[in-house]
PDB file of N, CA and C in Angstrom:
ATOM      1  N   UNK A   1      47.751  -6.898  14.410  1.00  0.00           N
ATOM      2  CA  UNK A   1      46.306  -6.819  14.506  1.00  0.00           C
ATOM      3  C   UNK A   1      45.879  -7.543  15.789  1.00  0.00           C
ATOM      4  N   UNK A   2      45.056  -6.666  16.475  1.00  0.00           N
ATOM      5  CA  UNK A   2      44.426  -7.451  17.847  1.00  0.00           C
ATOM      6  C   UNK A   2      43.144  -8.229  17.553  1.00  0.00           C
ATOM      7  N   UNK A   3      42.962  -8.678  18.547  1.00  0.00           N
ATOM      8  CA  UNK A   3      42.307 -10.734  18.350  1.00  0.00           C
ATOM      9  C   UNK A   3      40.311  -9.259  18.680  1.00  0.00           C
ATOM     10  N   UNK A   4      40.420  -8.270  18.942  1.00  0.00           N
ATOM     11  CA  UNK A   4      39.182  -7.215  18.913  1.00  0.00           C
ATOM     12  C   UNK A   4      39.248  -7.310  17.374  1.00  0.00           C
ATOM     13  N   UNK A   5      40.146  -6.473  16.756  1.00  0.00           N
ATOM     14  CA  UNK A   5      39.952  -5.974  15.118  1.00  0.00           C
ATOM     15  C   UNK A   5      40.045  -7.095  14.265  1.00  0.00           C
ATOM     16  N   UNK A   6      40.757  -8.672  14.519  1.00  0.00           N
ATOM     17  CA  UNK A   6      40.170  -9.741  13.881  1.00  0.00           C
ATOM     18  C   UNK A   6      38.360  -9.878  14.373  1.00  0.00           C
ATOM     19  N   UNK A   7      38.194  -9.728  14.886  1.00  0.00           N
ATOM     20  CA  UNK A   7      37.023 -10.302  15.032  1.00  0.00           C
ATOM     21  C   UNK A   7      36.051  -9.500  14.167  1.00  0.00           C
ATOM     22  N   UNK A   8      36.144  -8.193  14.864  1.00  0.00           N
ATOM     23  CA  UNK A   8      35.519  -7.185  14.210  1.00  0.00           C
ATOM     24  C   UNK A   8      35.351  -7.456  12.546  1.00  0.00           C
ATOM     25  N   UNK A   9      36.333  -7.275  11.955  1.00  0.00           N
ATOM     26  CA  UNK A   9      36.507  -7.764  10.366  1.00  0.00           C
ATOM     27  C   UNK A   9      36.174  -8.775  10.262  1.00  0.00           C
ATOM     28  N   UNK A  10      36.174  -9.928  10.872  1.00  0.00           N
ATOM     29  CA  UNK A  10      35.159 -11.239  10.765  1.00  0.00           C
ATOM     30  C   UNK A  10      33.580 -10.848  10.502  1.00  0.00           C
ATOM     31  N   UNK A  11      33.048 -10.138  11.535  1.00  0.00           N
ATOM     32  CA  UNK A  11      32.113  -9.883  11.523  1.00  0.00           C
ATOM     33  C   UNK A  11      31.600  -9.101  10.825  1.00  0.00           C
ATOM     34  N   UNK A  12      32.224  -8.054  10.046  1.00  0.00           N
ATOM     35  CA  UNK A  12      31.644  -7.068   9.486  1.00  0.00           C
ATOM     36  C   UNK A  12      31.838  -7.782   7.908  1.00  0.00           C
ATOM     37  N   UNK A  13      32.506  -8.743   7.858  1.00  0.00           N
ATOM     38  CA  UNK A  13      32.498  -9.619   6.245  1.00  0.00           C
ATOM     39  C   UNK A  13      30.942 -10.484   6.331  1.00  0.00           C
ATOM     40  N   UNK A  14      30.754 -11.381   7.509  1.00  0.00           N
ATOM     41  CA  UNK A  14      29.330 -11.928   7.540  1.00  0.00           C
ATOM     42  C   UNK A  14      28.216 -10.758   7.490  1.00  0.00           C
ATOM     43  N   UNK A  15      28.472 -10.009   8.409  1.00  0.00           N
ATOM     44  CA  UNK A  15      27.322  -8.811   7.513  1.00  0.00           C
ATOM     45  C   UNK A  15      26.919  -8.645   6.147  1.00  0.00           C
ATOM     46  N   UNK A  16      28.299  -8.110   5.730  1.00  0.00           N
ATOM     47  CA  UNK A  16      27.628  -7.672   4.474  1.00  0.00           C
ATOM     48  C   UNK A  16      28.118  -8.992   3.194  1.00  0.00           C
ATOM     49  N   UNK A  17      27.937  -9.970   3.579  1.00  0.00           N
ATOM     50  CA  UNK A  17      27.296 -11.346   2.644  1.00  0.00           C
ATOM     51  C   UNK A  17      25.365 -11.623   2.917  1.00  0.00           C
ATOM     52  N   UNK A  18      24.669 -11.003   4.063  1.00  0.00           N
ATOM     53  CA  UNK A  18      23.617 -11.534   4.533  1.00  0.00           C
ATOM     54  C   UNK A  18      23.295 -10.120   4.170  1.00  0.00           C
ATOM     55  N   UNK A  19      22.519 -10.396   3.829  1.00  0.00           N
ATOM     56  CA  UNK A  19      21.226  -9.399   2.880  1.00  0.00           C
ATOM     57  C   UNK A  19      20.351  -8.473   4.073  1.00  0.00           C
ATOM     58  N   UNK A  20      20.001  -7.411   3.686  1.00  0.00           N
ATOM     59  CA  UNK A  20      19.575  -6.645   5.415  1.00  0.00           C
ATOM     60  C   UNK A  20      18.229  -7.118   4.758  1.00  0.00           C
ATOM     61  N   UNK A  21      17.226  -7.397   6.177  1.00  0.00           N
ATOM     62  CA  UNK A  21      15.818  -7.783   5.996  1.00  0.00           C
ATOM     63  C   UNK A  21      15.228  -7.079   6.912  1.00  0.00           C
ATOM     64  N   UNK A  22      14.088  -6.636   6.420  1.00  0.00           N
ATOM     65  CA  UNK A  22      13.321  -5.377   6.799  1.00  0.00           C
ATOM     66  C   UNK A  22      11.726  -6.059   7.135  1.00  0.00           C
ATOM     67  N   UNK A  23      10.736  -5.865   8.271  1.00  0.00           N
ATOM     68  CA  UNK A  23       9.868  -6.339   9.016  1.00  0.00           C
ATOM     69  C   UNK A  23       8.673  -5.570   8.222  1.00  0.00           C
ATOM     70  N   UNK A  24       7.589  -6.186   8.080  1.00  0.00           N
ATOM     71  CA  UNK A  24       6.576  -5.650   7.138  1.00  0.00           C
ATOM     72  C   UNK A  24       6.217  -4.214   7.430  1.00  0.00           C
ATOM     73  N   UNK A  25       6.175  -3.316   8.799  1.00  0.00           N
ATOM     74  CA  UNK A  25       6.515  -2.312   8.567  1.00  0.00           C
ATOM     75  C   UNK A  25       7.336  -1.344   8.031  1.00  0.00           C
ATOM     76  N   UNK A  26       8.791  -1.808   8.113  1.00  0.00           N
ATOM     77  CA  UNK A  26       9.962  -0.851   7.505  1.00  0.00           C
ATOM     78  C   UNK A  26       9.673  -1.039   6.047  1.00  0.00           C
ATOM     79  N   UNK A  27       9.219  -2.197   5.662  1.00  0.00           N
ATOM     80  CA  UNK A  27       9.204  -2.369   4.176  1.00  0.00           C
ATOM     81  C   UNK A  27       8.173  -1.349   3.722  1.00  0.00           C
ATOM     82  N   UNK A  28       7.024  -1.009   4.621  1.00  0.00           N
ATOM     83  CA  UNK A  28       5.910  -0.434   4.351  1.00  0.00           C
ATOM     84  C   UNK A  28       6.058   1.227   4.364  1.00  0.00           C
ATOM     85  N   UNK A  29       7.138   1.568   5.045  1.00  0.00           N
ATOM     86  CA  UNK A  29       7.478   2.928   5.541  1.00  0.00           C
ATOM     87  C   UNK A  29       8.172   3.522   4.823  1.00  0.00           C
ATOM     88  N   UNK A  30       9.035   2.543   3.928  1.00  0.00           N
ATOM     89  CA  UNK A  30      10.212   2.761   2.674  1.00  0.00           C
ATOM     90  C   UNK A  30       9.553   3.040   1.409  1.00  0.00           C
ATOM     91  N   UNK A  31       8.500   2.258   0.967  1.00  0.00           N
ATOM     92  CA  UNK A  31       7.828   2.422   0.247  1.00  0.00           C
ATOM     93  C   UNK A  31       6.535   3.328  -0.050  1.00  0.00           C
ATOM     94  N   UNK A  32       6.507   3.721   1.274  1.00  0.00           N
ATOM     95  CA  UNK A  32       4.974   4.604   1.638  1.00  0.00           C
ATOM     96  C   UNK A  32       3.807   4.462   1.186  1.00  0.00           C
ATOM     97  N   UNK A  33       3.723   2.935   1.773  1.00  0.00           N
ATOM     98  CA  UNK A  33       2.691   2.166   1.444  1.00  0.00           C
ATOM     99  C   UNK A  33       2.187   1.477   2.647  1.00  0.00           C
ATOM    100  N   UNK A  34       0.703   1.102   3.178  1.00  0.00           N
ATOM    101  CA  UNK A  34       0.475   0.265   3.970  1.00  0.00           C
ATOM    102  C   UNK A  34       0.477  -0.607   4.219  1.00  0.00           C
ATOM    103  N   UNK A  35       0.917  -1.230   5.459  1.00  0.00           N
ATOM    104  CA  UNK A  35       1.296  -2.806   5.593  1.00  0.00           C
ATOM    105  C   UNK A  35       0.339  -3.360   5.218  1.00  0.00           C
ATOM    106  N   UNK A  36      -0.847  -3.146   5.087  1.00  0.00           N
ATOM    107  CA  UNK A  36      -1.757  -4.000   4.500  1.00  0.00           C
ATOM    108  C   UNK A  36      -1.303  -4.558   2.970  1.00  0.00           C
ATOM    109  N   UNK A  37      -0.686  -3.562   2.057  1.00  0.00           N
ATOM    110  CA  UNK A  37      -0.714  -3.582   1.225  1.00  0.00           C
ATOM    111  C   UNK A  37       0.514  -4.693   0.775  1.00  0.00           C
ATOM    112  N   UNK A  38       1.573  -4.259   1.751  1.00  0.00           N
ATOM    113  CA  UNK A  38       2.680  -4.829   1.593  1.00  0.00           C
ATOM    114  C   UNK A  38       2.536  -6.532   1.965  1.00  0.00           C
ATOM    115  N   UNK A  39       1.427  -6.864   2.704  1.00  0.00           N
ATOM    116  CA  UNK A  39       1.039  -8.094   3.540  1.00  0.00           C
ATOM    117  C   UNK A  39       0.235  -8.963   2.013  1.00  0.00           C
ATOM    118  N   UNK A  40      -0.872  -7.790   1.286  1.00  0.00           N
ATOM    119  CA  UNK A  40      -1.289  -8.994   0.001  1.00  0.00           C
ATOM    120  C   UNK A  40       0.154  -9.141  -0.717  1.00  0.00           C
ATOM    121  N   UNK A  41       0.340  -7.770  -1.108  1.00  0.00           N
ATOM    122  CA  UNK A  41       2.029  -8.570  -1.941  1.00  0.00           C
ATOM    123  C   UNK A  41       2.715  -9.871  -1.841  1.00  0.00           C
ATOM    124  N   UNK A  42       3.028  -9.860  -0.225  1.00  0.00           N
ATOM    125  CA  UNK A  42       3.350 -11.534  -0.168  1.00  0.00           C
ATOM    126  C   UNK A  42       2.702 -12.589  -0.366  1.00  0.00           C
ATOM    127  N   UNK A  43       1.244 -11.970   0.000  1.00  0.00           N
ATOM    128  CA  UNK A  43       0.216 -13.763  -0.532  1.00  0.00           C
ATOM    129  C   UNK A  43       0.020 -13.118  -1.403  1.00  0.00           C
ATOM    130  N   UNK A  44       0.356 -12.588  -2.452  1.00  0.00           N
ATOM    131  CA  UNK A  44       0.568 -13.113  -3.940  1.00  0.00           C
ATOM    132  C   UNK A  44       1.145 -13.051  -4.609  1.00  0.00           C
ATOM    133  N   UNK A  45       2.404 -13.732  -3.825  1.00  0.00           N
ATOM    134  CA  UNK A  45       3.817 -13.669  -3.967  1.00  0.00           C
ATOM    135  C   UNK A  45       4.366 -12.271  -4.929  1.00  0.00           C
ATOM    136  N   UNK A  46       4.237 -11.275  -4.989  1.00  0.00           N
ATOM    137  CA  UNK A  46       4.986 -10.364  -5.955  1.00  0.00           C
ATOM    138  C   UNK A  46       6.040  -9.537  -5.152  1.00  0.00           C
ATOM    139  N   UNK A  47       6.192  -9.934  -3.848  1.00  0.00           N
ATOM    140  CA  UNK A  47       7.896  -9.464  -3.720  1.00  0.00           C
ATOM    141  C   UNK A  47       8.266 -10.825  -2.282  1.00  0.00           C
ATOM    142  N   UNK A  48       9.451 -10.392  -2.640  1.00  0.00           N
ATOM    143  CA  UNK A  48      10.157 -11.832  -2.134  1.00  0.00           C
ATOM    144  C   UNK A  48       9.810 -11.682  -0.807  1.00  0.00           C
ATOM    145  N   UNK A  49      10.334 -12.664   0.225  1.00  0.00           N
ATOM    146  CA  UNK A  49      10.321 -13.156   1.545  1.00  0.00           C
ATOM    147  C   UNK A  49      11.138 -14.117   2.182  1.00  0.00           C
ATOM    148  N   UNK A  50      11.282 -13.865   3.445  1.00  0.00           N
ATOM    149  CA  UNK A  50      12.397 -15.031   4.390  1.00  0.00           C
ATOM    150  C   UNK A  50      11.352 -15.039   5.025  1.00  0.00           C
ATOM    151  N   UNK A  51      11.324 -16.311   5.576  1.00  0.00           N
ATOM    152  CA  UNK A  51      10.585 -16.413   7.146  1.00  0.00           C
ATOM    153  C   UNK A  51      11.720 -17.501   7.821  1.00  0.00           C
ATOM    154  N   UNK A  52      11.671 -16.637   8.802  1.00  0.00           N
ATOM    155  CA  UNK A  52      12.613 -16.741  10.132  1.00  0.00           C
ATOM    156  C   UNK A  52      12.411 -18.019  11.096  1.00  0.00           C
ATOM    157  N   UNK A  53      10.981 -17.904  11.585  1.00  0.00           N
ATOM    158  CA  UNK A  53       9.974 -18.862  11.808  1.00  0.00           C
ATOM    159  C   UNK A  53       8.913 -18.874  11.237  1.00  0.00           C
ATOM    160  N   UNK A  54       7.770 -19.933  11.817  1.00  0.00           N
ATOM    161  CA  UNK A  54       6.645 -20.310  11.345  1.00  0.00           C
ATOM    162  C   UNK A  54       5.944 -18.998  11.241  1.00  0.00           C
ATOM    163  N   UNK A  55       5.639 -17.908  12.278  1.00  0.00           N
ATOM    164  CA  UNK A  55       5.222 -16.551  11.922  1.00  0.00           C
ATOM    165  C   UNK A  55       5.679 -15.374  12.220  1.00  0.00           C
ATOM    166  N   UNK A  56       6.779 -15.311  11.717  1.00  0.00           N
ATOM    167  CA  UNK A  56       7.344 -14.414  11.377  1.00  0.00           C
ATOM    168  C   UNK A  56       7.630 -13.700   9.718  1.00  0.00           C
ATOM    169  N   UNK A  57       8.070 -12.867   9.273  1.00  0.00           N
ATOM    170  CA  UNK A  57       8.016 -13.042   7.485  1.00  0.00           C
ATOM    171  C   UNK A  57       9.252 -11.578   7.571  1.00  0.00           C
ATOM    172  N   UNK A  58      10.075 -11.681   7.055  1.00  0.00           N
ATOM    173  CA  UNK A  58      11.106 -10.370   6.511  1.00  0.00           C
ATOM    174  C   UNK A  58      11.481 -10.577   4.977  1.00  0.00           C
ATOM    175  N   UNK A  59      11.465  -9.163   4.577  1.00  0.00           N
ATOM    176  CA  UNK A  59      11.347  -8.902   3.227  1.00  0.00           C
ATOM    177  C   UNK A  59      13.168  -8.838   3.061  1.00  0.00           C
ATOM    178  N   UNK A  60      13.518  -9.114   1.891  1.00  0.00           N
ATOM    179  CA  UNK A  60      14.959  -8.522   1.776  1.00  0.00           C
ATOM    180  C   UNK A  60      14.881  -7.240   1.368  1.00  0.00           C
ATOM    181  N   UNK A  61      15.918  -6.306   1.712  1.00  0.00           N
ATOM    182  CA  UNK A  61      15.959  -4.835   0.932  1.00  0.00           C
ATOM    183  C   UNK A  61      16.070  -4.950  -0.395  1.00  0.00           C
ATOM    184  N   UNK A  62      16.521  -5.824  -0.879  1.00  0.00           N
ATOM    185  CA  UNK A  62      16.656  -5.813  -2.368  1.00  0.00           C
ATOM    186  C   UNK A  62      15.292  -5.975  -3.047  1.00  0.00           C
ATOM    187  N   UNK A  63      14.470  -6.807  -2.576  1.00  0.00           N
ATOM    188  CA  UNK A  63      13.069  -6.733  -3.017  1.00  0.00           C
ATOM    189  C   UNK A  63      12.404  -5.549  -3.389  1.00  0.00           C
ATOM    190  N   UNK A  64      12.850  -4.606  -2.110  1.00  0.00           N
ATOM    191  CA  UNK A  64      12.137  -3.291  -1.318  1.00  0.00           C
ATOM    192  C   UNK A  64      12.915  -2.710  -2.766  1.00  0.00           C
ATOM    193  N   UNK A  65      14.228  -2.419  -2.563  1.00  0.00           N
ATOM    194  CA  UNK A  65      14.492  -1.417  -3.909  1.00  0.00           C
ATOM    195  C   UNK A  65      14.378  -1.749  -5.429  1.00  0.00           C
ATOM    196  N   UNK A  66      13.861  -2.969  -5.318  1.00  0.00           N
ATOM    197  CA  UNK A  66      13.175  -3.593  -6.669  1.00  0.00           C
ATOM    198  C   UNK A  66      12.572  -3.120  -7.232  1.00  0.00           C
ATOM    199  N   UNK A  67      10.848  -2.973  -5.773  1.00  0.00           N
ATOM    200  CA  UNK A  67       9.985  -2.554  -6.814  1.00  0.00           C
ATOM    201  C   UNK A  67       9.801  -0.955  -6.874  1.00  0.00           C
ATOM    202  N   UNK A  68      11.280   0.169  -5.840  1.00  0.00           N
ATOM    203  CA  UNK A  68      11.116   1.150  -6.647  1.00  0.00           C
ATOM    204  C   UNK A  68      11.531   1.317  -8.057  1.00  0.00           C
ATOM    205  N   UNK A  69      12.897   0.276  -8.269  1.00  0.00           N
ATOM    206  CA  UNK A  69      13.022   1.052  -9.462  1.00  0.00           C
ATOM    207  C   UNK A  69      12.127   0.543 -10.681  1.00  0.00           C
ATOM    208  N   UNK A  70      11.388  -0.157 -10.690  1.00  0.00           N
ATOM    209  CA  UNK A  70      10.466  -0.771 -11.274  1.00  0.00           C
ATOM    210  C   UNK A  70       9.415   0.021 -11.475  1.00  0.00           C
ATOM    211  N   UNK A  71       8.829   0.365 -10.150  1.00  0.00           N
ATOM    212  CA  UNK A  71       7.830   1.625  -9.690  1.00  0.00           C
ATOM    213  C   UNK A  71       6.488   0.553  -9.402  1.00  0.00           C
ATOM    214  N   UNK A  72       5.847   1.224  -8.172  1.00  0.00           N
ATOM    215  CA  UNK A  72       5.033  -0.013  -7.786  1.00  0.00           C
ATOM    216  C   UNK A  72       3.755  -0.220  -8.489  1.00  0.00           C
ATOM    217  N   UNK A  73       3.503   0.509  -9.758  1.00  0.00           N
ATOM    218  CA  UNK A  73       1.965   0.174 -10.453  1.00  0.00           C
ATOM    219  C   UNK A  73       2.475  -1.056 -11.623  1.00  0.00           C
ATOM    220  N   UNK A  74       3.871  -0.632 -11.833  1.00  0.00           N
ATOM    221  CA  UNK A  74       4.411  -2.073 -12.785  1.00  0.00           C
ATOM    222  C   UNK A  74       4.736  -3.637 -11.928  1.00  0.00           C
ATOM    223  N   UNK A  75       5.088  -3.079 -10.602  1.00  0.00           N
ATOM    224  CA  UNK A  75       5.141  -4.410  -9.535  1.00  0.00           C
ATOM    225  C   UNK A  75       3.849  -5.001  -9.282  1.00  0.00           C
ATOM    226  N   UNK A  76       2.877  -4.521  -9.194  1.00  0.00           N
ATOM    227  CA  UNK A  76       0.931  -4.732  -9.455  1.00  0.00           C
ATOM    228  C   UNK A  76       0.842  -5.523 -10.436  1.00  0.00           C
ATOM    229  N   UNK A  77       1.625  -5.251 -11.386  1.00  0.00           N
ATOM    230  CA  UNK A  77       0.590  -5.512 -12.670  1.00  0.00           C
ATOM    231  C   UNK A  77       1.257  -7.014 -13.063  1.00  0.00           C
ATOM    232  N   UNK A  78       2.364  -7.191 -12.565  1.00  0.00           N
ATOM    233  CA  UNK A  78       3.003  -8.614 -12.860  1.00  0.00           C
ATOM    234  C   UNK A  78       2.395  -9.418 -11.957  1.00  0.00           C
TER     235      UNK A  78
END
């Protein structure tokens, strides 16, 4: 194995331990919903968040496919 394809496999193991995080648009585009909408969600707290920095905010995908399978009038209502 070359010291390229160690690395490579290094890297592609830290990938997929770190959760993909999606920017209040993609979250908004996945869901086909407006960032507005997706923006109260977070101030009131009903789907998760990272912030990166002080203003910045990324959603995890897992959040995102949360509240489809949930469906988003039951993600509202909690």
């Amino acid at each position: 194995m070359t010291s390229d394809q160690k690395t490579d496999e290094s890297q592609a193991q830290r990938t997929s331990t770190f959760p993909r995080l999606l920017t209040v648009p993609e979250a908004a585009e996945r869901l086909c919903l407006k960032q507005s909408t997706i923006r109260r969600l977070i101030l009131e707290r009903r789907i998760d968040t990272v912030r990166p920095s002080r203003r910045s905010v990324r959603i995890p995908e897992r959040a995102v496919l949360e509240i489809l399978k949930r469906g988003y009038q039951r993600a509202l209502a909690e």
